[in-house]
PDB file of N, CA and C in Angstrom:
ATOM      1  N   UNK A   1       0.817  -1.189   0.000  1.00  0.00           N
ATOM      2  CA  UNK A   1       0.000   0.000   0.000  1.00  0.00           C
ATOM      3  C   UNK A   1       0.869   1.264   0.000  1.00  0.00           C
ATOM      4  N   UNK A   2       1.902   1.268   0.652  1.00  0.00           N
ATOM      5  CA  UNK A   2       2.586   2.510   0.701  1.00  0.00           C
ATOM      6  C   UNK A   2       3.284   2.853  -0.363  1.00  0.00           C
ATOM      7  N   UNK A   3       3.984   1.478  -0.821  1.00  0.00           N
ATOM      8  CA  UNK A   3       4.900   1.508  -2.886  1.00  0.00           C
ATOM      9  C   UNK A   3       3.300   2.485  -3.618  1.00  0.00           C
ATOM     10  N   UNK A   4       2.404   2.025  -3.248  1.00  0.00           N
ATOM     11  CA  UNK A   4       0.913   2.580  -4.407  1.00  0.00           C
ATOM     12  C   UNK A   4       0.765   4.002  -3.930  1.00  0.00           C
ATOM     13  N   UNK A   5       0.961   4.272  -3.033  1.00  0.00           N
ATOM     14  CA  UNK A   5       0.526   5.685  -2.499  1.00  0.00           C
ATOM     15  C   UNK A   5       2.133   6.462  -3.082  1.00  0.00           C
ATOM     16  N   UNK A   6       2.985   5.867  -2.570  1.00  0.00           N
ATOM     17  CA  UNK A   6       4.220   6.824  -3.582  1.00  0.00           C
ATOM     18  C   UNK A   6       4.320   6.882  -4.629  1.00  0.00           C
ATOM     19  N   UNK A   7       3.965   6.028  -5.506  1.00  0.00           N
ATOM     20  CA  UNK A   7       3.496   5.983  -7.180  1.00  0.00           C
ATOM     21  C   UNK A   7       2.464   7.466  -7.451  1.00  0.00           C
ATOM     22  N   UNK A   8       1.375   7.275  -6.882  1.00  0.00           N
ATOM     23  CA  UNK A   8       0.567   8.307  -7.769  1.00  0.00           C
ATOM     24  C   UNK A   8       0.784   9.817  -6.833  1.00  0.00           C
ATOM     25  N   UNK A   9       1.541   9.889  -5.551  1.00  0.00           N
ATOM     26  CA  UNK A   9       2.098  10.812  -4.938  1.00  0.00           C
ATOM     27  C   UNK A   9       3.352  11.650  -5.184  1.00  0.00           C
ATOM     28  N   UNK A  10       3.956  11.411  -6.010  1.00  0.00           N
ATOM     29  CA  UNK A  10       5.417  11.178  -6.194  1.00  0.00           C
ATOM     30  C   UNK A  10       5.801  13.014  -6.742  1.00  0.00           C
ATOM     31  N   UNK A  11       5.221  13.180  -7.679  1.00  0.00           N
ATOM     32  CA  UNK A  11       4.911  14.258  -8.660  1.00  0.00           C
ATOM     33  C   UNK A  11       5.006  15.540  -7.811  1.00  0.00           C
ATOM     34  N   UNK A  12       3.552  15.550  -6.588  1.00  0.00           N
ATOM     35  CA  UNK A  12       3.321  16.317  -6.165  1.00  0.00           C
ATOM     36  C   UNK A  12       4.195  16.310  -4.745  1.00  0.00           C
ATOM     37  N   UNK A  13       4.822  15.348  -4.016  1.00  0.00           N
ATOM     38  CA  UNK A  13       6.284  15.213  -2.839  1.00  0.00           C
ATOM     39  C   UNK A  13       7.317  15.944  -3.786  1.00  0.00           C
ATOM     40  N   UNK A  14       7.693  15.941  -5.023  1.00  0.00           N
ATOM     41  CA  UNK A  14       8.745  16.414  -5.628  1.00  0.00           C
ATOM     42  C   UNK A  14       8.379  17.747  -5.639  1.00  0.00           C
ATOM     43  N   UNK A  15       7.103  18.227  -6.140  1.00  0.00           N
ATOM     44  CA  UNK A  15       6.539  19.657  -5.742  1.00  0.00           C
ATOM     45  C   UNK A  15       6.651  20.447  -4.805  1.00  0.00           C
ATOM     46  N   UNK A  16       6.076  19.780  -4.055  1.00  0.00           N
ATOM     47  CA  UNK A  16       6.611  20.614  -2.373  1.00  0.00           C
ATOM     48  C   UNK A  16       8.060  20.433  -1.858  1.00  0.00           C
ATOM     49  N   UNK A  17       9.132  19.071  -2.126  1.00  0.00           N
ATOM     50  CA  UNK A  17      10.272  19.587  -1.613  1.00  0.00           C
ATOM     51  C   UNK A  17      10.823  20.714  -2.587  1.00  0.00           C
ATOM     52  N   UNK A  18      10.594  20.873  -4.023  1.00  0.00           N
ATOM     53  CA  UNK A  18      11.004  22.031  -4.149  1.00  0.00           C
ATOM     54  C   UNK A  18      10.434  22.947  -4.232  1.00  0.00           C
ATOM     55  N   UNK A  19       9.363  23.298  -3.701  1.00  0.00           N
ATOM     56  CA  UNK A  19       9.140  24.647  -3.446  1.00  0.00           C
ATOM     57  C   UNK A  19       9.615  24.799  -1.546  1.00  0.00           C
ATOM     58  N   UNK A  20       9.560  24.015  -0.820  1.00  0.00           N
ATOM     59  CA  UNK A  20      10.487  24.109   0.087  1.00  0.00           C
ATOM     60  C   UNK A  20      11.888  24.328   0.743  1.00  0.00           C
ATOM     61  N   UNK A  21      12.414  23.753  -0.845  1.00  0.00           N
ATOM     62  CA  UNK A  21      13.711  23.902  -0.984  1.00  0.00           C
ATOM     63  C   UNK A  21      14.027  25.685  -1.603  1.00  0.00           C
ATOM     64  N   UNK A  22      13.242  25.847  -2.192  1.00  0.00           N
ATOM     65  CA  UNK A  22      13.292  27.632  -2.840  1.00  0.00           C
ATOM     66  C   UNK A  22      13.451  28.604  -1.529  1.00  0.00           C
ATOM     67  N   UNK A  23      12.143  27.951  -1.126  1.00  0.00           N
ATOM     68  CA  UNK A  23      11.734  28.720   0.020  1.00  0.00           C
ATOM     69  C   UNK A  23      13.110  29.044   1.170  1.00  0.00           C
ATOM     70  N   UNK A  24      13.719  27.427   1.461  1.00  0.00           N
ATOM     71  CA  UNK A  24      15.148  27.594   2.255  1.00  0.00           C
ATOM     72  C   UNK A  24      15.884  28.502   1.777  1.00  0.00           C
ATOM     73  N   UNK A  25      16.716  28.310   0.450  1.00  0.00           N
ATOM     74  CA  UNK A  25      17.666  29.068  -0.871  1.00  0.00           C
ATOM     75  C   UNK A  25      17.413  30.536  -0.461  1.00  0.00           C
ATOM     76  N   UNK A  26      16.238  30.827  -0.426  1.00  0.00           N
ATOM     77  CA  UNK A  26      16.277  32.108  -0.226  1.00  0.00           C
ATOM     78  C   UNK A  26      16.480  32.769   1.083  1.00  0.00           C
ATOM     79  N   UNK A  27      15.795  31.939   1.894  1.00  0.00           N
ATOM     80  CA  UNK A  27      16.061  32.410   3.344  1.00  0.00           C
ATOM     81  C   UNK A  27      17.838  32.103   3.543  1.00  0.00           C
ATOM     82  N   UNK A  28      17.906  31.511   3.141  1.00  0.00           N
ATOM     83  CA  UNK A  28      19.581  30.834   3.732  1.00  0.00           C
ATOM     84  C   UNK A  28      20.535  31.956   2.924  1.00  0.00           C
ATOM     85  N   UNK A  29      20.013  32.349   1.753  1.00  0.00           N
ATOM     86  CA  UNK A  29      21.022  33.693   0.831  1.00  0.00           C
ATOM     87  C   UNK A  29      20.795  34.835   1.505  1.00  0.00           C
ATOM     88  N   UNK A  30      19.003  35.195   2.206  1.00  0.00           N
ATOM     89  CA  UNK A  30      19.115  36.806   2.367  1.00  0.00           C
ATOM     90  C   UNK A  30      19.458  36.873   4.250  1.00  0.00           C
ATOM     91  N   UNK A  31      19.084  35.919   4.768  1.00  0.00           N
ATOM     92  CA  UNK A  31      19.146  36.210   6.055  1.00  0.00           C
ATOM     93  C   UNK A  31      20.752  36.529   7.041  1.00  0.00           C
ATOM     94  N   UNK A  32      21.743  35.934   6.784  1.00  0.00           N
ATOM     95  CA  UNK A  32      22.778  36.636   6.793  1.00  0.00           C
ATOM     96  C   UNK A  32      23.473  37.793   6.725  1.00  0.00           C
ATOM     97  N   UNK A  33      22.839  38.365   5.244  1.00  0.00           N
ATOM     98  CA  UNK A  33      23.200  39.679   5.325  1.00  0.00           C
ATOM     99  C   UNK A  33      22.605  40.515   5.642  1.00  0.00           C
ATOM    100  N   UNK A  34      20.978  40.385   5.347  1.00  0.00           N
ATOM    101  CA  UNK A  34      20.113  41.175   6.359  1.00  0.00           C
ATOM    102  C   UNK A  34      20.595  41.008   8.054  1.00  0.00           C
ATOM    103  N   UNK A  35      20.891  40.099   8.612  1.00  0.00           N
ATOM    104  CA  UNK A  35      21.559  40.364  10.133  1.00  0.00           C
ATOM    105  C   UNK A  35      22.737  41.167  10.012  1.00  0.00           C
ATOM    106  N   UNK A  36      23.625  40.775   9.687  1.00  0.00           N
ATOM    107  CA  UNK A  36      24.843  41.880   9.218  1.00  0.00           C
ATOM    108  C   UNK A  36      24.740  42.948   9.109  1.00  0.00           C
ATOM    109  N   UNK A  37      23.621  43.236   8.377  1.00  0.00           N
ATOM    110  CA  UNK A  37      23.574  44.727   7.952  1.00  0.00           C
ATOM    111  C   UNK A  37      22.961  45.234   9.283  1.00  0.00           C
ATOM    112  N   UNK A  38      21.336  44.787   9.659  1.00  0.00           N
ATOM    113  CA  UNK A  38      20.677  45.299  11.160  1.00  0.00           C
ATOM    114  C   UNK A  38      21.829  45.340  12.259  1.00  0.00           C
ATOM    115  N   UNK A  39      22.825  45.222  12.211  1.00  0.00           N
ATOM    116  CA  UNK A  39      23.988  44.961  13.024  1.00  0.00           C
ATOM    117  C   UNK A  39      25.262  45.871  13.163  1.00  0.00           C
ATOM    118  N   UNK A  40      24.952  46.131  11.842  1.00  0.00           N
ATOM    119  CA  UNK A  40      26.400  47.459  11.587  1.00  0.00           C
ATOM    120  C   UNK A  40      25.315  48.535  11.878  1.00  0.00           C
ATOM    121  N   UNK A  41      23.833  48.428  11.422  1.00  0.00           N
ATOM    122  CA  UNK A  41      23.293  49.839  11.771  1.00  0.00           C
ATOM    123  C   UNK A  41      23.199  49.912  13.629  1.00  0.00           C
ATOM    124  N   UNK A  42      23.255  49.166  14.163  1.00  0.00           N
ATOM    125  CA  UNK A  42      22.709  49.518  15.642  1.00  0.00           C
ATOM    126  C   UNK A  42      24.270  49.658  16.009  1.00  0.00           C
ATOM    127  N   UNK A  43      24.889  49.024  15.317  1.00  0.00           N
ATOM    128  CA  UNK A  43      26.785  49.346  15.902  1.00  0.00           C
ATOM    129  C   UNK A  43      26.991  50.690  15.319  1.00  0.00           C
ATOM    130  N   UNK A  44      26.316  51.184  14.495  1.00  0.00           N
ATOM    131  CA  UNK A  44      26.553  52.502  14.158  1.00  0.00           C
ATOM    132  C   UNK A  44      25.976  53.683  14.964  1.00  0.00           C
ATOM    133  N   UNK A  45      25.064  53.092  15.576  1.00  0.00           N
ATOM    134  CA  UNK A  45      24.027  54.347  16.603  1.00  0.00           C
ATOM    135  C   UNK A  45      25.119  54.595  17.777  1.00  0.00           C
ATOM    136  N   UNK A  46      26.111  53.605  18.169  1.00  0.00           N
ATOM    137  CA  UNK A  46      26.816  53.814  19.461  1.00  0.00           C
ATOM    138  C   UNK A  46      26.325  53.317  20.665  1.00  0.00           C
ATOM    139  N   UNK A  47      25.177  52.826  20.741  1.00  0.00           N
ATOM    140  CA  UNK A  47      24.639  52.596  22.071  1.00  0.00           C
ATOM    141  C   UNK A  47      23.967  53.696  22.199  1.00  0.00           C
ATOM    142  N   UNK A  48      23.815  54.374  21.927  1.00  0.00           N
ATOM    143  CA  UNK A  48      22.544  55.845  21.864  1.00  0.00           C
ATOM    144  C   UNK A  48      20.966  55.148  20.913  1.00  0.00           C
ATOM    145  N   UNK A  49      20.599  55.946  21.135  1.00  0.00           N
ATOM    146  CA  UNK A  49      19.136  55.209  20.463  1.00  0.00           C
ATOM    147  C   UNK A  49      19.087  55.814  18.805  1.00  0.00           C
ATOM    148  N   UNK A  50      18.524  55.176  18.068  1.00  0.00           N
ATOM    149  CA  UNK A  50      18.754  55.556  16.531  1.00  0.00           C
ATOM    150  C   UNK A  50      17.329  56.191  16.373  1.00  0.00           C
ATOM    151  N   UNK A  51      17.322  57.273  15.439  1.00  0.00           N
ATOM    152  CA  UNK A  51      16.603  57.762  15.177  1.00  0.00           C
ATOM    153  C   UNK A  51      15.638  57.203  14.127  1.00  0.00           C
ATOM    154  N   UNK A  52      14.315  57.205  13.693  1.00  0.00           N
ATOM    155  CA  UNK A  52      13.478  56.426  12.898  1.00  0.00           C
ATOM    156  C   UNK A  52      13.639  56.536  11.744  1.00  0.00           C
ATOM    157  N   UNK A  53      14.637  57.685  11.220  1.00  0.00           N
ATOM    158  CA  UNK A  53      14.948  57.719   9.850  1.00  0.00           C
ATOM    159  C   UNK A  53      16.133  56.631   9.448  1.00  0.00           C
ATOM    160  N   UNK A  54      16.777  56.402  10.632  1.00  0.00           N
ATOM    161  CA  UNK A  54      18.009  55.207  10.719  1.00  0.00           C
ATOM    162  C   UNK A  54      17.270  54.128  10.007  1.00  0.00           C
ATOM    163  N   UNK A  55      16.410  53.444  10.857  1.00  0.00           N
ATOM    164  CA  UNK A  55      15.412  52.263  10.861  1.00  0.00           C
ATOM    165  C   UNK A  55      14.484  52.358   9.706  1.00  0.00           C
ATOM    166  N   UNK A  56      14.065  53.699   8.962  1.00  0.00           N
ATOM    167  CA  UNK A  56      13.529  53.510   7.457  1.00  0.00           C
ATOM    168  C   UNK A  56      14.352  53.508   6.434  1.00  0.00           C
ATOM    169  N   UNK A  57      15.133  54.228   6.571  1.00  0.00           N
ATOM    170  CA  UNK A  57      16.554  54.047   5.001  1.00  0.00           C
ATOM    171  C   UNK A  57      16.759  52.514   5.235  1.00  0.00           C
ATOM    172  N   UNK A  58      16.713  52.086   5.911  1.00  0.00           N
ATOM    173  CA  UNK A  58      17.792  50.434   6.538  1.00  0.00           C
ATOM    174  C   UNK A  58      16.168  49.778   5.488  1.00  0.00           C
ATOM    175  N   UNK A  59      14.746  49.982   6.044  1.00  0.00           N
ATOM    176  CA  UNK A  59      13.656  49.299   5.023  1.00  0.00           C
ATOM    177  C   UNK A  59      13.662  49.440   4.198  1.00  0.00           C
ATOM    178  N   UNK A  60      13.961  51.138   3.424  1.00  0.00           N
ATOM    179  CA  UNK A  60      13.646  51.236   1.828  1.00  0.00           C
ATOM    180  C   UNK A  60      15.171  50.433   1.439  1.00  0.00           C
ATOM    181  N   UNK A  61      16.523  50.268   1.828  1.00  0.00           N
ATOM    182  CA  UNK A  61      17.303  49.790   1.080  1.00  0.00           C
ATOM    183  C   UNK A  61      17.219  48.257   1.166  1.00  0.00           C
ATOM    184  N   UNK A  62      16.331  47.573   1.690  1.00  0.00           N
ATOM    185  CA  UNK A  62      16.295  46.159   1.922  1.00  0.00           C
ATOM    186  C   UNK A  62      14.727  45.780   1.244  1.00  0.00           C
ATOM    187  N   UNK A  63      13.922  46.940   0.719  1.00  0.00           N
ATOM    188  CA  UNK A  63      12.612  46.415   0.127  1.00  0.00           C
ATOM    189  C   UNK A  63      12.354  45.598  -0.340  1.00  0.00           C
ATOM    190  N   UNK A  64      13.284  45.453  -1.567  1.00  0.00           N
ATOM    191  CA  UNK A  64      12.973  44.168  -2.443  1.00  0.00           C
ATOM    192  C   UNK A  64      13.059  42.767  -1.912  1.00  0.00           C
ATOM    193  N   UNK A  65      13.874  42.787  -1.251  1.00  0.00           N
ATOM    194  CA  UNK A  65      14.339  41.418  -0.417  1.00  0.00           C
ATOM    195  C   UNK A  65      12.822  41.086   0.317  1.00  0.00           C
ATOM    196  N   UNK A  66      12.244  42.101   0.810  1.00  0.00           N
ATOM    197  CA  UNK A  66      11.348  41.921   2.109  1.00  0.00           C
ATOM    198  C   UNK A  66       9.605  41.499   1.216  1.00  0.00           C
ATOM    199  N   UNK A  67       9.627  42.202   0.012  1.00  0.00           N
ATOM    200  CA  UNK A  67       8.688  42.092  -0.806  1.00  0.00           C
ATOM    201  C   UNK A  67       8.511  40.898  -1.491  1.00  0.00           C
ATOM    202  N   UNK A  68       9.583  40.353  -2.079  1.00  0.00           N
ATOM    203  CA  UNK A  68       9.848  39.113  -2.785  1.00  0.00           C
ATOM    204  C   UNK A  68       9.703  37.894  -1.675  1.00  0.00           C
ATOM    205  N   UNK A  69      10.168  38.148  -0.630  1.00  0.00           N
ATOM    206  CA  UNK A  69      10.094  36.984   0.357  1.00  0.00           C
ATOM    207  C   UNK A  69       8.630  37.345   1.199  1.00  0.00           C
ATOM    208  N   UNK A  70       7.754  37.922   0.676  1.00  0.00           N
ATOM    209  CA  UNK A  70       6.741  38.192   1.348  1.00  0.00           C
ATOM    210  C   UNK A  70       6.102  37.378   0.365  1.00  0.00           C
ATOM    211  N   UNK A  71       5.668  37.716  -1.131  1.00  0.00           N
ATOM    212  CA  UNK A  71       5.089  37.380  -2.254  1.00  0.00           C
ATOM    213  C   UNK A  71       5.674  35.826  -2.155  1.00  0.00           C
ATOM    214  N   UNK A  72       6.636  35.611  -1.823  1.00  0.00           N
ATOM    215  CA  UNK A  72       6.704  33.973  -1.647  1.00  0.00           C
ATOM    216  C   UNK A  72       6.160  33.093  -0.538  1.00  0.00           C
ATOM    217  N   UNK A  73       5.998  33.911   0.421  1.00  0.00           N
ATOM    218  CA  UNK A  73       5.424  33.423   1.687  1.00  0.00           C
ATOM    219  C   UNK A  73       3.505  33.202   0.738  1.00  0.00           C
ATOM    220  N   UNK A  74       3.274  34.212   0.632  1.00  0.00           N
ATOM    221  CA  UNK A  74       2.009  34.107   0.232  1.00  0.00           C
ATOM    222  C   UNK A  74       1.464  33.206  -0.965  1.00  0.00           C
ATOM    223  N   UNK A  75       2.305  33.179  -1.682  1.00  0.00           N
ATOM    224  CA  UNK A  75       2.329  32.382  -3.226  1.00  0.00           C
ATOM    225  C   UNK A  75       2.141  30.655  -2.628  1.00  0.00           C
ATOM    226  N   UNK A  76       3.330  30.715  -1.822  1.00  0.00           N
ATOM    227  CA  UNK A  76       3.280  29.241  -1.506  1.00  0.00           C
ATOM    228  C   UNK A  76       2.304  28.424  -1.256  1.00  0.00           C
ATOM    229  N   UNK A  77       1.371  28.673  -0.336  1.00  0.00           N
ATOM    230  CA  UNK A  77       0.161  27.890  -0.135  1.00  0.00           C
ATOM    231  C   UNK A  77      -0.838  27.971  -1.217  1.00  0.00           C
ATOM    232  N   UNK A  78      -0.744  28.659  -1.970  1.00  0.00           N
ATOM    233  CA  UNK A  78      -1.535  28.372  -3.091  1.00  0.00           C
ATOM    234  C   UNK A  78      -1.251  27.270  -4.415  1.00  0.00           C
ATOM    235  N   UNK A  79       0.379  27.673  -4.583  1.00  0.00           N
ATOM    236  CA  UNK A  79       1.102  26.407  -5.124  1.00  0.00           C
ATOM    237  C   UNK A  79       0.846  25.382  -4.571  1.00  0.00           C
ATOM    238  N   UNK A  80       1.175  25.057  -3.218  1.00  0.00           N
ATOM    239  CA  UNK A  80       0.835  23.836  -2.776  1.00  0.00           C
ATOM    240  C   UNK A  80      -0.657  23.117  -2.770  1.00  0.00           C
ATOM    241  N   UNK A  81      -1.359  23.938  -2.623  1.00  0.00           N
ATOM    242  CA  UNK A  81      -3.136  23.866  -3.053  1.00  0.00           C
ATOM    243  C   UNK A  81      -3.103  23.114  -4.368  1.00  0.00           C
ATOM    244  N   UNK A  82      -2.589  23.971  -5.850  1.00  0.00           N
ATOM    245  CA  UNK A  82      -2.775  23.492  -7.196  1.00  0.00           C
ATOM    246  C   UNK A  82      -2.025  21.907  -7.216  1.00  0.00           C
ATOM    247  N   UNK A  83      -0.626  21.907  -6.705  1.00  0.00           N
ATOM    248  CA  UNK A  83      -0.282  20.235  -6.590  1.00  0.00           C
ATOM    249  C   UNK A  83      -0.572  19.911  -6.060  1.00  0.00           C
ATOM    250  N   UNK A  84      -0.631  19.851  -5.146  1.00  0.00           N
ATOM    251  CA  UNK A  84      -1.064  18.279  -4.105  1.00  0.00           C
ATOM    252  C   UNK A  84      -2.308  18.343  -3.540  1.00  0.00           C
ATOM    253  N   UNK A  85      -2.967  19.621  -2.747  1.00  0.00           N
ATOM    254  CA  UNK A  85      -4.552  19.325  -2.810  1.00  0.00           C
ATOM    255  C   UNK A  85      -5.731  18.995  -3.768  1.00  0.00           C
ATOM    256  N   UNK A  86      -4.943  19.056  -5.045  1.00  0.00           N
ATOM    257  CA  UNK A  86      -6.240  18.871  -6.271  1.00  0.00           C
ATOM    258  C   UNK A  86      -6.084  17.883  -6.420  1.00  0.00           C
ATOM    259  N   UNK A  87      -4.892  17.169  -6.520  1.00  0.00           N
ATOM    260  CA  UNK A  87      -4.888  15.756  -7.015  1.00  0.00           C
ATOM    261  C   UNK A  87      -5.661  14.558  -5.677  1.00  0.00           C
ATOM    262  N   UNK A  88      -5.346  15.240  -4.310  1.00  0.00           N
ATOM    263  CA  UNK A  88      -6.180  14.475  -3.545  1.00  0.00           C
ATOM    264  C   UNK A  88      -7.740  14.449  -3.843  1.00  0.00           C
ATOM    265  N   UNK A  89      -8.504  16.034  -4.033  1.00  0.00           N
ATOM    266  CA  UNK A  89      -9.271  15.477  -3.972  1.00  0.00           C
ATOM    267  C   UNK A  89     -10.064  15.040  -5.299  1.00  0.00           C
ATOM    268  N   UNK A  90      -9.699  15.542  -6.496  1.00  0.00           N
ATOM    269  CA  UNK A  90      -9.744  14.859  -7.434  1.00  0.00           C
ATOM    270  C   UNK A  90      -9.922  12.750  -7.468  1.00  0.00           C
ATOM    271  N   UNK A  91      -9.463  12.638  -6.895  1.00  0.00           N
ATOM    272  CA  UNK A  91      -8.743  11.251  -6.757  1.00  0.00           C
ATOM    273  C   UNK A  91      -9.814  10.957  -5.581  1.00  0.00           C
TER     274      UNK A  91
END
């Protein structure tokens, strides 16, 4: 029973590890340097408190990163919906 269930499953397990695997790739490329960077800016305030224009230049120069990994957060469960929930209940 389980060889039969990985047969007509197979397609959509390959689906989700890679969109899981994207999902890592990206976190594992931007999150590093996004810490790095939140890091040189608060090492840059001195231990004094940073002003809110500090903390918005630091968002508008990191937007895209934050937008794209947002639009993927959201995208995902819908991908995963079109593979593997249709074919369940289809089936």
């Amino acid at each position: 029973m389980i060889w039969l269930t990985w047969q007509q499953f197979r397609a959509s397990a390959s689906m989700m590890f890679g969109a899981l695997g994207a999902v890592a790739a990206a976190l594992a490329f931007t999150g590093p340097r996004l810490s790095r960077d939140y890091a040189d800016l608060r090492g840059a305030c001195g231990g004094a408190r940073c002003g809110p224009e500090a903390f918005d230049d630091f968002f508008l120069s990191h937007l895209g990163v934050y937008l794209g990994l947002n639009a993927l957060v959201i995208a995902l469960p819908a991908v995963v919906g079109m593979f593997w929930g249709a074919p369940l209940i289809s089936r």
